[in-house]
Protein backbone atom coordinates (compact mmCIF):
# COMPACT_ATOMS: atom_id res chain seq x y z
CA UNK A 1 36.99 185.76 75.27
CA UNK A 2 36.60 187.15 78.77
CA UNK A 3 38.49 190.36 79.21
CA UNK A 4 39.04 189.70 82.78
CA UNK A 5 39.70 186.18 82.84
CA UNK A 6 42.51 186.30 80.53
CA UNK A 7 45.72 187.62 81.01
CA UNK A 8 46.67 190.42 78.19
CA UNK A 9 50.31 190.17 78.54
CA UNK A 10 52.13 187.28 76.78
CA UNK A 11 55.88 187.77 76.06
CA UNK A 12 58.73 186.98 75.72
CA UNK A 13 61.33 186.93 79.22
CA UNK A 14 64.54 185.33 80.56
CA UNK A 15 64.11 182.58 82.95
CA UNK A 16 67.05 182.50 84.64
CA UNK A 17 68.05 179.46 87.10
CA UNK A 18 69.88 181.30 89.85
CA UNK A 19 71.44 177.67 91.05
CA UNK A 20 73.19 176.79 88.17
CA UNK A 21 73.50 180.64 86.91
CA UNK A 22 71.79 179.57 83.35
CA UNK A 23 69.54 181.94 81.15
CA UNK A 24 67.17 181.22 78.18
CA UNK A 25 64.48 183.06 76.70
CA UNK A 26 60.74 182.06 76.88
CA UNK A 27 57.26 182.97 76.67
CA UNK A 28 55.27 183.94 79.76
CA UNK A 29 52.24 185.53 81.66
CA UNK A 30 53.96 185.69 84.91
CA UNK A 31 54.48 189.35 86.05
CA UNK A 32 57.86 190.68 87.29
CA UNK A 33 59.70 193.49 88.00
CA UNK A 34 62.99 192.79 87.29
CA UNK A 35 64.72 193.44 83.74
CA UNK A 36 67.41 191.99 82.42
CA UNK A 37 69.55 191.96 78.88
CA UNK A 38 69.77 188.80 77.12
CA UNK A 39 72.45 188.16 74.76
CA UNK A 40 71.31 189.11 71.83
CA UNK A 41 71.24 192.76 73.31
CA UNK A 42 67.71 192.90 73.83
CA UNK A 43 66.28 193.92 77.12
CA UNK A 44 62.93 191.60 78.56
CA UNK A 45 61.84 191.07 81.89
CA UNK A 46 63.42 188.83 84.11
CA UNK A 47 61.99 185.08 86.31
CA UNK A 48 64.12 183.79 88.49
CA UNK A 49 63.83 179.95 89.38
CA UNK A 50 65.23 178.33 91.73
CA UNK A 51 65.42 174.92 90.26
CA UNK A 52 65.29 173.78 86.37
CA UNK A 53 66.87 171.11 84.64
CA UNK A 54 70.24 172.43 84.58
CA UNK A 55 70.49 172.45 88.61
CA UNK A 56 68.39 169.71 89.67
CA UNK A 57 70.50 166.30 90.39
CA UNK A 58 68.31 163.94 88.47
CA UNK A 59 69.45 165.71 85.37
CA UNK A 60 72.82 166.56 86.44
CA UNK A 61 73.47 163.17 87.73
CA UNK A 62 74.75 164.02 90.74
CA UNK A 63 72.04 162.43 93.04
CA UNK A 64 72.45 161.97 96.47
CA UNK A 65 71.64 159.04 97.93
CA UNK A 66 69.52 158.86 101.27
CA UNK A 67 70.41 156.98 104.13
CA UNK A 68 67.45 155.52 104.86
CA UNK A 69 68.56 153.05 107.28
CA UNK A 70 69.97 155.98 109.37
CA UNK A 71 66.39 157.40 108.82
CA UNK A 72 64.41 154.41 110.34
CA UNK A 73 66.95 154.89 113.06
CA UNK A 74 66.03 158.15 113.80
CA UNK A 75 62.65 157.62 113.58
CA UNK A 76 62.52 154.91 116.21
CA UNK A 77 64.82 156.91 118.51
CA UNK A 78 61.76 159.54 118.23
CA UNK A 79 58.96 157.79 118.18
CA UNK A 80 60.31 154.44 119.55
CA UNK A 81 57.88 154.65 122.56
CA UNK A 82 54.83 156.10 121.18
CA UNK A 83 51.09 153.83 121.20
CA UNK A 84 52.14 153.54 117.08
CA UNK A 85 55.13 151.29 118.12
CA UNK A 86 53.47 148.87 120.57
CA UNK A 87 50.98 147.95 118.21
CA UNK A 88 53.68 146.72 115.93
CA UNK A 89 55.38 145.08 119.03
CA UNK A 90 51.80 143.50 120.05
CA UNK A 91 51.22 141.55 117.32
CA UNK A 92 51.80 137.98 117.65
CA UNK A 93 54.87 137.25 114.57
CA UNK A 94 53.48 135.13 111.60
CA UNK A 95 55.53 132.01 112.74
CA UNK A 96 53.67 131.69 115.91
CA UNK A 97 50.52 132.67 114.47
CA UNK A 98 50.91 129.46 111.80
CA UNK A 99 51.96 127.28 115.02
CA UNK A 100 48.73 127.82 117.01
CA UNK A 101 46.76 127.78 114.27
CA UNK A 102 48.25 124.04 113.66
CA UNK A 103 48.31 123.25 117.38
CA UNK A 104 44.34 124.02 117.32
């Protein structure tokens, strides 16, 4: 094993979801400088996420639900005018595509 490579410090911390203000001890490399005491009256160091499964909405199941017809809305409001949009507009529909292909 490379000394260098490898870390040399796996322990035990508290990951602690900051969000959803829930704690549970772990094992990990990641270095830290905050301490903490867990319940069991032991002091380890401290990671704080941000997210995790007790804060994020698809485990919660409180997901919001996008308006995305509000988004295509805004989207041609900003970029209704733009060389990307007149392609779209230039081509001929299907419908009359199949009629002069019928008429020829």
């Amino acid at each position: 094993m490379q000394k260098e490579l490898h870390p040399d410090t796996y322990r035990t911390v508290i990951f602690r979801d900051i969000n959803a203000n829930v704690s549970w001890l772990g094992k990990s490399c990641a270095k830290t400088r905050d301490t903490d005491t867990f319940e069991d009256g032991n002091e380890y160091p401290l990671i704080k996420l941000e997210i995790s499964s007790a804060s994020h909405p698809f485990f919660t199941g409180k997901m919001q639900f996008v308006d995305t017809a509000g988004r295509i809305d805004k989207f041609n409001k900003k970029f209704g005018k733009s060389r990307f949009a007149k392609k779209i507009e230039d081509e001929p529909a299907t419908e009359e595509v199949e009629a002069t292909k019928e008429e020829a």
